[in-house]
Structure formats: C-alpha cells, structure tokens
PDB file of N, CA and C in Angstrom:
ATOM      1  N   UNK A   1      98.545 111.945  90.389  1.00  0.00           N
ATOM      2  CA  UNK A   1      98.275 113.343  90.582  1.00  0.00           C
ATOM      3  C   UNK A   1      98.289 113.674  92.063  1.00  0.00           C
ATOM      4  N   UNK A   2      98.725 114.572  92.536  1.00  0.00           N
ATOM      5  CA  UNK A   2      98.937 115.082  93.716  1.00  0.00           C
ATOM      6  C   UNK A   2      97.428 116.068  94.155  1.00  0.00           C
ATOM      7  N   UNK A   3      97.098 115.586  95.286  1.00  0.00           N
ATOM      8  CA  UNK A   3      95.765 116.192  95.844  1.00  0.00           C
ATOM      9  C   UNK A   3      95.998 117.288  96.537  1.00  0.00           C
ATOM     10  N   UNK A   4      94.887 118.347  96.468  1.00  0.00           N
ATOM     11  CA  UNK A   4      95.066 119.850  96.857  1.00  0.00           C
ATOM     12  C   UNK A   4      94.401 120.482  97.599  1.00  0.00           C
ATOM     13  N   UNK A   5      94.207 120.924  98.459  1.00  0.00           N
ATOM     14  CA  UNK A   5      92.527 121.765  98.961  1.00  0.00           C
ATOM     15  C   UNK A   5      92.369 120.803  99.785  1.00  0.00           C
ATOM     16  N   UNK A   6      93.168 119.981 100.726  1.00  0.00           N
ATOM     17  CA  UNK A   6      92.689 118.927 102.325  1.00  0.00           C
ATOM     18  C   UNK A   6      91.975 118.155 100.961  1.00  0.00           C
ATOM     19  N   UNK A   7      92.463 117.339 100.282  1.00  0.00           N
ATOM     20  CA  UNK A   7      92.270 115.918  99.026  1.00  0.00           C
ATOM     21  C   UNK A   7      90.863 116.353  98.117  1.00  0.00           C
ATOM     22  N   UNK A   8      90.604 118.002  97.987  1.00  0.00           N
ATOM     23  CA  UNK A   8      89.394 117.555  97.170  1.00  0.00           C
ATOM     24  C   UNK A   8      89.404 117.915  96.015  1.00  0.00           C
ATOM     25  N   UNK A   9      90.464 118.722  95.586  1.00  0.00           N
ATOM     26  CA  UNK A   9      91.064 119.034  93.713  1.00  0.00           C
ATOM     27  C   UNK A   9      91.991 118.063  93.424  1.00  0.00           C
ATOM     28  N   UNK A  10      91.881 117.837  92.495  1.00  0.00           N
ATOM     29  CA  UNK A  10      93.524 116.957  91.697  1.00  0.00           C
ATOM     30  C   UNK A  10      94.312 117.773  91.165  1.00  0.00           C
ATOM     31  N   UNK A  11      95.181 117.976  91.078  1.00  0.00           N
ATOM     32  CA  UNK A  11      95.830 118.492  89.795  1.00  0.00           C
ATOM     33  C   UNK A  11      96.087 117.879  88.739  1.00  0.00           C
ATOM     34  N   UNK A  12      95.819 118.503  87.705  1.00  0.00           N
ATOM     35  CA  UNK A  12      96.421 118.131  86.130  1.00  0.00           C
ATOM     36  C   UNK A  12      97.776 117.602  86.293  1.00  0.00           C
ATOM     37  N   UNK A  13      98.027 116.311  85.648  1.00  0.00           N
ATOM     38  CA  UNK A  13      99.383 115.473  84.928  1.00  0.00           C
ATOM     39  C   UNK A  13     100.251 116.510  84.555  1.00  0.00           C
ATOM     40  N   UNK A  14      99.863 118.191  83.945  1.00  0.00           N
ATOM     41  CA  UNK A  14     100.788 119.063  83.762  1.00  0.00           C
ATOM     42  C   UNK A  14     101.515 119.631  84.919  1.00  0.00           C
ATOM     43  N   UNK A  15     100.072 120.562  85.582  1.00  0.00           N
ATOM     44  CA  UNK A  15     100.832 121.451  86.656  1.00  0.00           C
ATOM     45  C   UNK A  15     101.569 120.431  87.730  1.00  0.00           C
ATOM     46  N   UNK A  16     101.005 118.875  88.048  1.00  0.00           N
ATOM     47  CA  UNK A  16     102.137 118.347  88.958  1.00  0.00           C
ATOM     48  C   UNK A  16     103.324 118.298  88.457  1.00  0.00           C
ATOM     49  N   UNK A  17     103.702 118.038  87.365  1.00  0.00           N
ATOM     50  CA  UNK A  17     105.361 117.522  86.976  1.00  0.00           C
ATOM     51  C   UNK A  17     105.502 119.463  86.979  1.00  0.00           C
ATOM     52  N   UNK A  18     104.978 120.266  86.353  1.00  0.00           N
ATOM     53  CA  UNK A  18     105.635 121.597  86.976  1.00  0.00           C
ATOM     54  C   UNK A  18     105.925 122.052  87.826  1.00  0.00           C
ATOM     55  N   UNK A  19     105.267 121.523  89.060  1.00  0.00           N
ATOM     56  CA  UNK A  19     104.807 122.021  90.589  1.00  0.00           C
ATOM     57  C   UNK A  19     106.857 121.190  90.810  1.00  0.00           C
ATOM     58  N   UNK A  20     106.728 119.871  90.180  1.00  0.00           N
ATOM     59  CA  UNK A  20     107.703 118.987  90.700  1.00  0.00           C
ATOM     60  C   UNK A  20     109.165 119.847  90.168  1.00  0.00           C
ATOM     61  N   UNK A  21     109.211 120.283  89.155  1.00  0.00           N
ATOM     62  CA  UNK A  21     110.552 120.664  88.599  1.00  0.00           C
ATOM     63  C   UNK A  21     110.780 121.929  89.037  1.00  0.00           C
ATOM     64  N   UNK A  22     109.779 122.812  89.503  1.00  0.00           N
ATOM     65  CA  UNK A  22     109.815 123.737  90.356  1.00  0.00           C
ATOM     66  C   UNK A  22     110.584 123.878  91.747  1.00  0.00           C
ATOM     67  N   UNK A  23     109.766 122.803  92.142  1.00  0.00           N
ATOM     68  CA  UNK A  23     110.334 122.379  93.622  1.00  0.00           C
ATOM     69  C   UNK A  23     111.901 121.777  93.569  1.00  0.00           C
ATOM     70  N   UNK A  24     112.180 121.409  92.787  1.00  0.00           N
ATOM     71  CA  UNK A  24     113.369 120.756  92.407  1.00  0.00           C
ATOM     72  C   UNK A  24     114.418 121.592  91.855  1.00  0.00           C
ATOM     73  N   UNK A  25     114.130 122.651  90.938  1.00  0.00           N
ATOM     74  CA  UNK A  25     114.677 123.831  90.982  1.00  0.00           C
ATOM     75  C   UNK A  25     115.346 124.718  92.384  1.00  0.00           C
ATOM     76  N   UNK A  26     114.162 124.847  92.811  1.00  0.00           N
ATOM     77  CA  UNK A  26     114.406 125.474  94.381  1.00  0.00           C
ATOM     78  C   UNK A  26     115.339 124.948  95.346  1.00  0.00           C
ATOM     79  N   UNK A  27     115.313 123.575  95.524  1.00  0.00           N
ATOM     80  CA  UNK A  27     115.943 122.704  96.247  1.00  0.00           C
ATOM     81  C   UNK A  27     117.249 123.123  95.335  1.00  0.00           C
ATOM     82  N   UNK A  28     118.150 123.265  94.367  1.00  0.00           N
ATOM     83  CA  UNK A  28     118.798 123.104  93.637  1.00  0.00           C
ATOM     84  C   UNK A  28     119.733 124.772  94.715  1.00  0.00           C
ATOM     85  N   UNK A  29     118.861 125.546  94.295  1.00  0.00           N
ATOM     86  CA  UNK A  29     119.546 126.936  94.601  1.00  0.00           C
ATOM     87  C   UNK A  29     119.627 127.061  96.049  1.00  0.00           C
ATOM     88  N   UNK A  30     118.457 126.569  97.199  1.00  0.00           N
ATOM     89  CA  UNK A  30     118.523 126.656  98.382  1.00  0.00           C
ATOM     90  C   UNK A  30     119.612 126.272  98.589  1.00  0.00           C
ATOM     91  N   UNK A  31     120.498 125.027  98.174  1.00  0.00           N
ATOM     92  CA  UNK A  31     121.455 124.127  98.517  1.00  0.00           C
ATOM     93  C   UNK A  31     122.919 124.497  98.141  1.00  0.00           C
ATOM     94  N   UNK A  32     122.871 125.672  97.725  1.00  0.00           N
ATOM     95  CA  UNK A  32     124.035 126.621  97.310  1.00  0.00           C
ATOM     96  C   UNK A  32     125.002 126.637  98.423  1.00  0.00           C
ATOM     97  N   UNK A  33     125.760 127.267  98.492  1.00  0.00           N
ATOM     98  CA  UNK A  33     126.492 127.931  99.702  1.00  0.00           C
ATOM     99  C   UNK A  33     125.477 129.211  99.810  1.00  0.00           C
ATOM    100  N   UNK A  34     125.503 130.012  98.807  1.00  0.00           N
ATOM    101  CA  UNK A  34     124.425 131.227  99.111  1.00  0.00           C
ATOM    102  C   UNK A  34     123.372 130.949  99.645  1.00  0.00           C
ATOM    103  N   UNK A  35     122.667 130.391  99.158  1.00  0.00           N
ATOM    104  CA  UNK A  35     121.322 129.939  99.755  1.00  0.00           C
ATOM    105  C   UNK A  35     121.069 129.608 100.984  1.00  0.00           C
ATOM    106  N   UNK A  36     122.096 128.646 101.354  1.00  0.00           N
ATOM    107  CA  UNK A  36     122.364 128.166 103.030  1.00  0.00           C
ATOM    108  C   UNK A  36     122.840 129.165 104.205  1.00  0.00           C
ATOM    109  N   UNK A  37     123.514 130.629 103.073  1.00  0.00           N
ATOM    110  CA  UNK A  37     123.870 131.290 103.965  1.00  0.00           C
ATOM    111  C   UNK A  37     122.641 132.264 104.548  1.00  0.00           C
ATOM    112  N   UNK A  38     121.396 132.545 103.597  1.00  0.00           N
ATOM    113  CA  UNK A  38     120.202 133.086 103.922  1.00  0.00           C
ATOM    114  C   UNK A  38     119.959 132.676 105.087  1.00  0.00           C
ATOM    115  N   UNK A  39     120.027 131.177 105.722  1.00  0.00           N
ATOM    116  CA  UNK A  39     119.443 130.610 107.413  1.00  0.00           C
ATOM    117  C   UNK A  39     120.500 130.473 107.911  1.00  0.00           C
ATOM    118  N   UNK A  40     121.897 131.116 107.382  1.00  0.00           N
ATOM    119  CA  UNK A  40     122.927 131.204 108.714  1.00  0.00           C
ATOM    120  C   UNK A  40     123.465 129.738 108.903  1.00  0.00           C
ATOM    121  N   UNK A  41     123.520 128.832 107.628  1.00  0.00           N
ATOM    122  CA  UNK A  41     123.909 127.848 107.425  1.00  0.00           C
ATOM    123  C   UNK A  41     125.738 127.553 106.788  1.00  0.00           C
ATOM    124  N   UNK A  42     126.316 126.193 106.939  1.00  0.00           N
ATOM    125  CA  UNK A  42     126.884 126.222 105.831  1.00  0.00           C
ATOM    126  C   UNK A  42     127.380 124.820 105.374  1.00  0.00           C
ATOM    127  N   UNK A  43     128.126 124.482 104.311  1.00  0.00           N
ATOM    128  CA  UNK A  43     128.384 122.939 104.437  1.00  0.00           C
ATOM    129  C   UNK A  43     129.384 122.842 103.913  1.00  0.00           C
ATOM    130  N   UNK A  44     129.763 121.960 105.279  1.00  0.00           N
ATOM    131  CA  UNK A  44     131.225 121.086 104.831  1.00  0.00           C
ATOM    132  C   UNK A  44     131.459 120.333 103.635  1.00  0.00           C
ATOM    133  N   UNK A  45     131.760 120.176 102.917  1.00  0.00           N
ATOM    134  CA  UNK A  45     132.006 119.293 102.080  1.00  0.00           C
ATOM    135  C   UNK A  45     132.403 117.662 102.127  1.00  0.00           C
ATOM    136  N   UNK A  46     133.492 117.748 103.037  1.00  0.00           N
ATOM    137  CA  UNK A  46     133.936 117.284 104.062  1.00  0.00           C
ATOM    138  C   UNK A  46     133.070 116.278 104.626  1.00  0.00           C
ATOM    139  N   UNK A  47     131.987 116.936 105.637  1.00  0.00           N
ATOM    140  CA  UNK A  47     131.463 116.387 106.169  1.00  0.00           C
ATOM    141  C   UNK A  47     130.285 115.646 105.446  1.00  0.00           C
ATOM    142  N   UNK A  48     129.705 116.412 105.020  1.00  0.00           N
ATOM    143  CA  UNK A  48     128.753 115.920 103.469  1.00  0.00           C
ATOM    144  C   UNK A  48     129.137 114.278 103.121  1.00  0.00           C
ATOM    145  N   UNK A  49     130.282 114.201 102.545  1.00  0.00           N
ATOM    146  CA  UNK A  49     130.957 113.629 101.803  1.00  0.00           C
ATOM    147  C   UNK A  49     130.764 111.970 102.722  1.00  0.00           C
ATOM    148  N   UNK A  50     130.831 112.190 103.969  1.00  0.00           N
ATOM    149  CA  UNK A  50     130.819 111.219 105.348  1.00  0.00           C
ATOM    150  C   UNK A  50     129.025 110.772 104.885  1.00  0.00           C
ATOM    151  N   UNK A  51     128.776 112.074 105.299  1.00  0.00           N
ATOM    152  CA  UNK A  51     127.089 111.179 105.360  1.00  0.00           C
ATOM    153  C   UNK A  51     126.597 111.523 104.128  1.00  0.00           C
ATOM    154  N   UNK A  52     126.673 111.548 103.177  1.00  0.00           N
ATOM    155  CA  UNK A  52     125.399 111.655 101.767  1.00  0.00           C
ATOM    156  C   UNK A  52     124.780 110.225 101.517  1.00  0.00           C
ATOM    157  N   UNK A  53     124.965 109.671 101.554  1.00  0.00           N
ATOM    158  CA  UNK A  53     124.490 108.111 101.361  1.00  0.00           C
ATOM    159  C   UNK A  53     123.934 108.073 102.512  1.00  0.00           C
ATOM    160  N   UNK A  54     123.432 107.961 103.692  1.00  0.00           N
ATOM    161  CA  UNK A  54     123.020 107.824 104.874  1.00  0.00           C
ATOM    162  C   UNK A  54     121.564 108.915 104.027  1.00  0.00           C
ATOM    163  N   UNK A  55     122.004 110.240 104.278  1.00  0.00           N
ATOM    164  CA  UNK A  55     120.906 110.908 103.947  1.00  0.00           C
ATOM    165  C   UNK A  55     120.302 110.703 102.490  1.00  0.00           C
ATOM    166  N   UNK A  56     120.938 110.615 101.665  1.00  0.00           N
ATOM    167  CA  UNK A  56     120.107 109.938 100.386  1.00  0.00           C
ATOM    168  C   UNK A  56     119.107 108.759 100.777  1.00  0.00           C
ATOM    169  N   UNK A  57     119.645 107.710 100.903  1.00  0.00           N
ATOM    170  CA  UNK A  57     118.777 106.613 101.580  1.00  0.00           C
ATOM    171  C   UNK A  57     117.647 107.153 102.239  1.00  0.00           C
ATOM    172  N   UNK A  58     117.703 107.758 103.054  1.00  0.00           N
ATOM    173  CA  UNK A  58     116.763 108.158 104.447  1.00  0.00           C
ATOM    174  C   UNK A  58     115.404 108.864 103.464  1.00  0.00           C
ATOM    175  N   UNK A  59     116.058 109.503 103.019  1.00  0.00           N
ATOM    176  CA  UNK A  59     115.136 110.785 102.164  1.00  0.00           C
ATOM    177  C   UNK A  59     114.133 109.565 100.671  1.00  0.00           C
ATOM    178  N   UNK A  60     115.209 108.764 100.292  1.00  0.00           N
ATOM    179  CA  UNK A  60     114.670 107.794  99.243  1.00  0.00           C
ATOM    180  C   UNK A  60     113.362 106.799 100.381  1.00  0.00           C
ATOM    181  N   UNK A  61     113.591 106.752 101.365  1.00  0.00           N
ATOM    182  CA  UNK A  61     112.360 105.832 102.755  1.00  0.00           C
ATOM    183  C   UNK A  61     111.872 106.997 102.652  1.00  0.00           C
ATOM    184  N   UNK A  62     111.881 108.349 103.228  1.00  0.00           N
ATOM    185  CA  UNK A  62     111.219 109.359 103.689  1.00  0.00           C
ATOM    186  C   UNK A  62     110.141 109.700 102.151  1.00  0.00           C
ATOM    187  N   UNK A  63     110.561 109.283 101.252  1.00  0.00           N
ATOM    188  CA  UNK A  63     109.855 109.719 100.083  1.00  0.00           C
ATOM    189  C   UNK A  63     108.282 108.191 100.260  1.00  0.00           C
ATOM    190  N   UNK A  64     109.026 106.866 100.312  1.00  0.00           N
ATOM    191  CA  UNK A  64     108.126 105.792 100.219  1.00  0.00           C
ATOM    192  C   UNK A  64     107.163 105.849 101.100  1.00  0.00           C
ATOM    193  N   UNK A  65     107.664 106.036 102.018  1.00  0.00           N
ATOM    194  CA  UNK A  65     106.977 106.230 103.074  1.00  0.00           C
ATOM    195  C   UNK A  65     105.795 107.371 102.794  1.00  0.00           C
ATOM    196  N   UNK A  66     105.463 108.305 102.410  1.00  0.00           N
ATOM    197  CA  UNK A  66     105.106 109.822 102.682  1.00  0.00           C
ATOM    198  C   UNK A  66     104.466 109.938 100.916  1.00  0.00           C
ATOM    199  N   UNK A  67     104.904 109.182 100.389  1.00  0.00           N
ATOM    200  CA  UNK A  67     104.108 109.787  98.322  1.00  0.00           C
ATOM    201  C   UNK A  67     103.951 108.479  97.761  1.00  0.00           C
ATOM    202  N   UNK A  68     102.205 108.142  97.958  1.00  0.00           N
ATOM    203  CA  UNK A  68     101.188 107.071  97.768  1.00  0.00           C
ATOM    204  C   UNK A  68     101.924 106.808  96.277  1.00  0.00           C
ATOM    205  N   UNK A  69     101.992 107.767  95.446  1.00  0.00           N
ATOM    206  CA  UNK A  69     102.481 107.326  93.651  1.00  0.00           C
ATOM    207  C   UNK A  69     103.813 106.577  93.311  1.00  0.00           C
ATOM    208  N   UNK A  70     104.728 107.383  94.402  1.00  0.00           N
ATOM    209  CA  UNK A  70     106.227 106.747  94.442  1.00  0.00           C
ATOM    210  C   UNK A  70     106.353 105.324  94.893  1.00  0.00           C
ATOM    211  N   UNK A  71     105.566 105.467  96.162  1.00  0.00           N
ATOM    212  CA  UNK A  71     105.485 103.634  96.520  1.00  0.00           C
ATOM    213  C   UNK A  71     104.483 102.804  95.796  1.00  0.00           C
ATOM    214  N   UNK A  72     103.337 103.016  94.826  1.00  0.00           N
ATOM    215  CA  UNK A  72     103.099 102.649  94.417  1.00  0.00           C
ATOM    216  C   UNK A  72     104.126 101.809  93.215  1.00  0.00           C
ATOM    217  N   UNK A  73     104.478 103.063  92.437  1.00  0.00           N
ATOM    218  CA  UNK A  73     105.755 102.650  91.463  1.00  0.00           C
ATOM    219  C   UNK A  73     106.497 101.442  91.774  1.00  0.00           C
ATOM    220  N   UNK A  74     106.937 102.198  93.067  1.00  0.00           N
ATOM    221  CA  UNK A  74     108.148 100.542  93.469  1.00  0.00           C
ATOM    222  C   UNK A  74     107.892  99.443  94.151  1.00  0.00           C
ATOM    223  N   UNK A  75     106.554  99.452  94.557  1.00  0.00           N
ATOM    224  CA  UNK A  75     105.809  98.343  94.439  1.00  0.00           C
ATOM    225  C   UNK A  75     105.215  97.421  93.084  1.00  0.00           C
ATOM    226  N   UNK A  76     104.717  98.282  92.608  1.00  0.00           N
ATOM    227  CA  UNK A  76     104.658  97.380  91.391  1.00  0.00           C
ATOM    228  C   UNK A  76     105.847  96.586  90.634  1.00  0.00           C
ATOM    229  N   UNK A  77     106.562  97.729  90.690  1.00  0.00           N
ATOM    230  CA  UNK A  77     107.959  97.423  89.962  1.00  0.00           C
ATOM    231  C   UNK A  77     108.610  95.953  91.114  1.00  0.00           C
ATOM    232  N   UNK A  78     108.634  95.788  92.017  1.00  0.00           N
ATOM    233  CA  UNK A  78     109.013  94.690  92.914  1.00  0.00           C
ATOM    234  C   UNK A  78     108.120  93.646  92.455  1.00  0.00           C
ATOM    235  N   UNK A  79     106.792  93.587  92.809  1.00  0.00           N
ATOM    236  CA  UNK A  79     106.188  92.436  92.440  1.00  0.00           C
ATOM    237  C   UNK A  79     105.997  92.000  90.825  1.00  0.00           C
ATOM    238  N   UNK A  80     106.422  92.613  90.121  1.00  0.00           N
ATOM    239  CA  UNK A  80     106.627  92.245  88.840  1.00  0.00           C
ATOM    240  C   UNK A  80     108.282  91.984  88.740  1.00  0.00           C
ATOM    241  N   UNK A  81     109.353  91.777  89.580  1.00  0.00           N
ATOM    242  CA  UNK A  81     110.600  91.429  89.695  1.00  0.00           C
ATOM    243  C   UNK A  81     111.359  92.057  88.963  1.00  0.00           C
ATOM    244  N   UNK A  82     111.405  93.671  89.051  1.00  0.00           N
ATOM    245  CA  UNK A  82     111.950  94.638  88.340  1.00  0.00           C
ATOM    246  C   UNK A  82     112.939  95.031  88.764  1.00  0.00           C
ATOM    247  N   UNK A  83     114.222  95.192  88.267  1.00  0.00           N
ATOM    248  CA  UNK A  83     115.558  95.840  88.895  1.00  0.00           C
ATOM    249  C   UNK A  83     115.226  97.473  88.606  1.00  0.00           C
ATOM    250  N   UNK A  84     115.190  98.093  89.584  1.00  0.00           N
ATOM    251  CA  UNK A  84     115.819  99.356  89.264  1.00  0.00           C
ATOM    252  C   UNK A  84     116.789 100.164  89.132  1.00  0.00           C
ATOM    253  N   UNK A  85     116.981 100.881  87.806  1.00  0.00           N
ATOM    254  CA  UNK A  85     118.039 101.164  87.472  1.00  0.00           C
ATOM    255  C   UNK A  85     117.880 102.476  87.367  1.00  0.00           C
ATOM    256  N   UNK A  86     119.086 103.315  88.170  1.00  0.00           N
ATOM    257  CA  UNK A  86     118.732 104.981  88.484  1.00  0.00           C
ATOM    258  C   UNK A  86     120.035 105.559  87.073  1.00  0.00           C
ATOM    259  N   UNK A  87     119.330 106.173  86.336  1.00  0.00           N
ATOM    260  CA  UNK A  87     120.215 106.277  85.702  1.00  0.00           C
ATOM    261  C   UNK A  87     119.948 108.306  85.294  1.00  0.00           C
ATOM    262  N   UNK A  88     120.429 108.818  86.305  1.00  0.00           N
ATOM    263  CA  UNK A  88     120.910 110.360  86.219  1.00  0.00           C
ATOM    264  C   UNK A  88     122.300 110.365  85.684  1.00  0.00           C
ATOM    265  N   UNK A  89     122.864 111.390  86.134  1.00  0.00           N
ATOM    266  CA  UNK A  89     124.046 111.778  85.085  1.00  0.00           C
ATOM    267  C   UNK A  89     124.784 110.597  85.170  1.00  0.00           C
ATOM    268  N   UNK A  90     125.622 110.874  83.741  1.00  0.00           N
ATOM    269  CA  UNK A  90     126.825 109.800  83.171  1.00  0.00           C
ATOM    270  C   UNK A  90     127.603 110.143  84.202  1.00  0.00           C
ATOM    271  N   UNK A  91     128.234 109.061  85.079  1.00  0.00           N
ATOM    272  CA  UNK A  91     129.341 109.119  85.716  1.00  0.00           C
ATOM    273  C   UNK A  91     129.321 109.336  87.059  1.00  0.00           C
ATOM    274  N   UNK A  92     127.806 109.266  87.152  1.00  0.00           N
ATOM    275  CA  UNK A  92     127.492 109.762  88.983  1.00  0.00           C
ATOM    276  C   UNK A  92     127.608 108.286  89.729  1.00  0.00           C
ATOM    277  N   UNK A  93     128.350 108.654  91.134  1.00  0.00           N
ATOM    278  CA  UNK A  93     128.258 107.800  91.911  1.00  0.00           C
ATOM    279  C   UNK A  93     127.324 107.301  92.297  1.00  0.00           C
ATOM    280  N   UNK A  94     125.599 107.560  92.135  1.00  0.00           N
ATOM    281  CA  UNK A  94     124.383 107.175  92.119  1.00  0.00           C
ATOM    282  C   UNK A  94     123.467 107.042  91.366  1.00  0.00           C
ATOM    283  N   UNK A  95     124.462 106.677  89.896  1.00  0.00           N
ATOM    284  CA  UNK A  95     123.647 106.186  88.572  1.00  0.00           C
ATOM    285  C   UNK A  95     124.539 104.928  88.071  1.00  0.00           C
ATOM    286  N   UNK A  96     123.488 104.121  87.668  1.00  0.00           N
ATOM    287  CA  UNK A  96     124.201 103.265  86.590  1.00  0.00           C
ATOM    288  C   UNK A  96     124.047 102.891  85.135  1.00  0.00           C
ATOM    289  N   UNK A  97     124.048 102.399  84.703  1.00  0.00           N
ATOM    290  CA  UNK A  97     124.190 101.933  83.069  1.00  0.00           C
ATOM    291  C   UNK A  97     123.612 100.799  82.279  1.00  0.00           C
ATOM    292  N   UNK A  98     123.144 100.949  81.960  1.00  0.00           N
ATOM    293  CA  UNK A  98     122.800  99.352  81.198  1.00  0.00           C
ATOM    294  C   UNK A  98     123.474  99.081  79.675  1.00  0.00           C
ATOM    295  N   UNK A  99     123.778  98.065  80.026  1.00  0.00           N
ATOM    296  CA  UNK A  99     124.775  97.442  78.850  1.00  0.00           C
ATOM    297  C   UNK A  99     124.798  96.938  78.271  1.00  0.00           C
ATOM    298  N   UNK A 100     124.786  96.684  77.112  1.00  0.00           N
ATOM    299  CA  UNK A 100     123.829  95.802  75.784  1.00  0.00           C
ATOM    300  C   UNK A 100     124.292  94.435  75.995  1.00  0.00           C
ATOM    301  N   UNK A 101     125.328  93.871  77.190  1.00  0.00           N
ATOM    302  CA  UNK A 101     125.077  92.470  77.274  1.00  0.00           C
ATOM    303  C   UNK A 101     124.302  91.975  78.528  1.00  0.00           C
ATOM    304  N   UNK A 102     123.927  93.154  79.035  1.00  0.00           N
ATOM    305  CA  UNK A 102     122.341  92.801  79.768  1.00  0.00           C
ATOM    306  C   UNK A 102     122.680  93.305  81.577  1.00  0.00           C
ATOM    307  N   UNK A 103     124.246  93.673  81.540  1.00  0.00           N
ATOM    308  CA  UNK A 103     124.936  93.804  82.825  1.00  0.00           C
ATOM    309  C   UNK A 103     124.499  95.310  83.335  1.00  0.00           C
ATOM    310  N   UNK A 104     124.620  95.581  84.250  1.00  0.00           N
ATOM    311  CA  UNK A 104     124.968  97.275  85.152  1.00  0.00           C
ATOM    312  C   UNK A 104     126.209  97.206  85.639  1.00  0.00           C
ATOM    313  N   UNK A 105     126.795  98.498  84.572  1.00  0.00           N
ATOM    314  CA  UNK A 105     127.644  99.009  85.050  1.00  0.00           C
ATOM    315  C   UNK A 105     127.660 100.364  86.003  1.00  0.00           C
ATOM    316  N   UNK A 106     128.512 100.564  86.465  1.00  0.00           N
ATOM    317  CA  UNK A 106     128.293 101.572  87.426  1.00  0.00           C
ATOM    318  C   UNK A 106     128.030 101.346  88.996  1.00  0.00           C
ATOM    319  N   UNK A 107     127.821 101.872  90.106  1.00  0.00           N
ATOM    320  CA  UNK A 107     127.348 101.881  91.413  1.00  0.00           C
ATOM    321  C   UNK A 107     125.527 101.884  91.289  1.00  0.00           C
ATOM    322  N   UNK A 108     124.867 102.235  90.675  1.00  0.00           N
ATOM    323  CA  UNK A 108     123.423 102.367  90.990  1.00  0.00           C
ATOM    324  C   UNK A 108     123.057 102.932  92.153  1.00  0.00           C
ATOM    325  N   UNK A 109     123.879 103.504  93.099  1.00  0.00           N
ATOM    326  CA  UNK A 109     123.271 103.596  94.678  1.00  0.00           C
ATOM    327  C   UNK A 109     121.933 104.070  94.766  1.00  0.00           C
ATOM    328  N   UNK A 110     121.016 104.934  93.798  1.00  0.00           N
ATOM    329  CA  UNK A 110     119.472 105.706  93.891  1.00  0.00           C
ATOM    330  C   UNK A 110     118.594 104.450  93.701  1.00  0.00           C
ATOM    331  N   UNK A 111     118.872 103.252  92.698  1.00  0.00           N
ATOM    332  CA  UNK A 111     118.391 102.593  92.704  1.00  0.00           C
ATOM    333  C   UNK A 111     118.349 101.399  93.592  1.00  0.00           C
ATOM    334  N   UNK A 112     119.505 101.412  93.636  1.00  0.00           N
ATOM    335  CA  UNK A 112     119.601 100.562  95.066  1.00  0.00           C
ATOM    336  C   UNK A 112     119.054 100.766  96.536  1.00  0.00           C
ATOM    337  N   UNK A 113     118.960 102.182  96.414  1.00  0.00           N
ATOM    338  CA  UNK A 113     118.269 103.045  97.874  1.00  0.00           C
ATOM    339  C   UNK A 113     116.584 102.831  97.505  1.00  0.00           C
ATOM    340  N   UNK A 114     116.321 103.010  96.681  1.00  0.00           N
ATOM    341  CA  UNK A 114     115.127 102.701  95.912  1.00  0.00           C
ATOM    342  C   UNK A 114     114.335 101.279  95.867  1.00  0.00           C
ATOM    343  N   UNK A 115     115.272 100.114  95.691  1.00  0.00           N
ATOM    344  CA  UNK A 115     114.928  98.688  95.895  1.00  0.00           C
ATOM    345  C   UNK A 115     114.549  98.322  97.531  1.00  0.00           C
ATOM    346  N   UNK A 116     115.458  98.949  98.364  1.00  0.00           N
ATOM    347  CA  UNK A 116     115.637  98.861  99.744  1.00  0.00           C
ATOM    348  C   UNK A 116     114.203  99.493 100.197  1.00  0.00           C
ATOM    349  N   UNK A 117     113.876 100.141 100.047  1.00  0.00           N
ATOM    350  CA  UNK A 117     112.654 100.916 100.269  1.00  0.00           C
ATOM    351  C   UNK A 117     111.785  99.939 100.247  1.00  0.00           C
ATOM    352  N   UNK A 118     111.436  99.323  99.068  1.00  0.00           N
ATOM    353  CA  UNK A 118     110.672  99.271  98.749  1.00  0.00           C
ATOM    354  C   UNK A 118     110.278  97.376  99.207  1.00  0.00           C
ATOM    355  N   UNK A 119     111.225  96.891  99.797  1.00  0.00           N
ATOM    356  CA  UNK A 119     111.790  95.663 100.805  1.00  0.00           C
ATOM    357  C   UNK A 119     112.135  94.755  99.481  1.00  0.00           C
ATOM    358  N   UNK A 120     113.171  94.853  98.826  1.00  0.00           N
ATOM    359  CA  UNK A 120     113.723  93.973  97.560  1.00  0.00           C
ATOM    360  C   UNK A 120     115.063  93.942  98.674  1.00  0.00           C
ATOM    361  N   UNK A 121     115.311  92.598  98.259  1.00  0.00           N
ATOM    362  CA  UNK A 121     117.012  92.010  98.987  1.00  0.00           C
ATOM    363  C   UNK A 121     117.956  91.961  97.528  1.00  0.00           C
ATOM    364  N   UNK A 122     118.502  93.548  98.432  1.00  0.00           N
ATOM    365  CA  UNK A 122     119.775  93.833  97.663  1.00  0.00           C
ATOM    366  C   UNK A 122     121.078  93.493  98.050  1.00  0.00           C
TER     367      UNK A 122
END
C-alpha cells in the first residue's frame, strides 16, 4: 500500500491499484503527439527508437530504487531464484512467452531490465 499524508494514512489495496491505472492512463495520453504538444514538445520516432531501451532500463532502476513494494517484489523473487518473465502484449519487443517445454520465447527485455535491477546476472 502506498503511504499518504507525509506516511501516516495507508491506502486501501483498492484505491492504490486505481490511483495506479489512473496514473498509467495519464502517462498513456500525455505521451501522445497531442499531449507533448501542450509543453511545446515533440518526438522523433526516430530518435525514440535509438534510445527506448536505455530509458526503459533507467526508469525500470528509477522505479527499484524509489518504490519499497517493487523492490521488495524483485527481491524476493531473486532470492528465491526466480526468472522474470514480462509478459505484456503478444509480440512486444519487451515481452516474452513461456512455453510448455519450459523455454522463453521472445526478447523479455522488461524482465530482463527488471532482473538487472534487482542485481541477478543476466
């Protein structure tokens, strides 16, 4: 649960995952071309394309670093010798698959940015 009020409310298991898909929503539309054009922004694609993995990574540390629950997670998940497997959309360059003969298919890169974090030798 995410702490509120300088750590002295909790929030409810509900309103955080709302607070979260909210925020995640937002991030979704800010990241528009429209949205970017509100701060006089804009993005290459192009250039994007060069660094997204650089900034994915960074942001996957910037998360461990900064949200006690997240590094908790992938801590546990490490010392119990857990692979993580990021599995968002079918077909994304930063998801993979698990395969009923026990393999990953796919790139995994979220999970892999995710292991790295969390000091697993990937």
């Amino acid at each position: 649960m995410t702490l509120t009020g300088a750590g002295k409310r909790k929030l409810t298991e509900a309103k955080d995952k709302e607070l979260l898909f909210l925020e995640a929503n937002q991030v979704k539309v800010e990241s528009t071309p429209e949205g970017l054009a509100k701060y006089g922004a804009s993005l290459s694609l192009e250039t994007w394309a060069g660094i997204k993995d650089d900034v994915l990574s960074q942001g996957i540390r910037y998360r461990f670093d900064n949200d006690a629950r997240f590094r908790a997670i992938l801590e546990k998940a490490k010392s119990e010798s857990k692979y993580l497997l990021y599995t968002g959309s079918a077909g994304s360059e930063y998801s993979g698959l698990f395969m009923t003969d026990g393999t990953i298919a796919g790139p995994n890169k979220m999970g892999e940015y995710m292991m790295r974090a969390a000091g697993y030798e990937v």
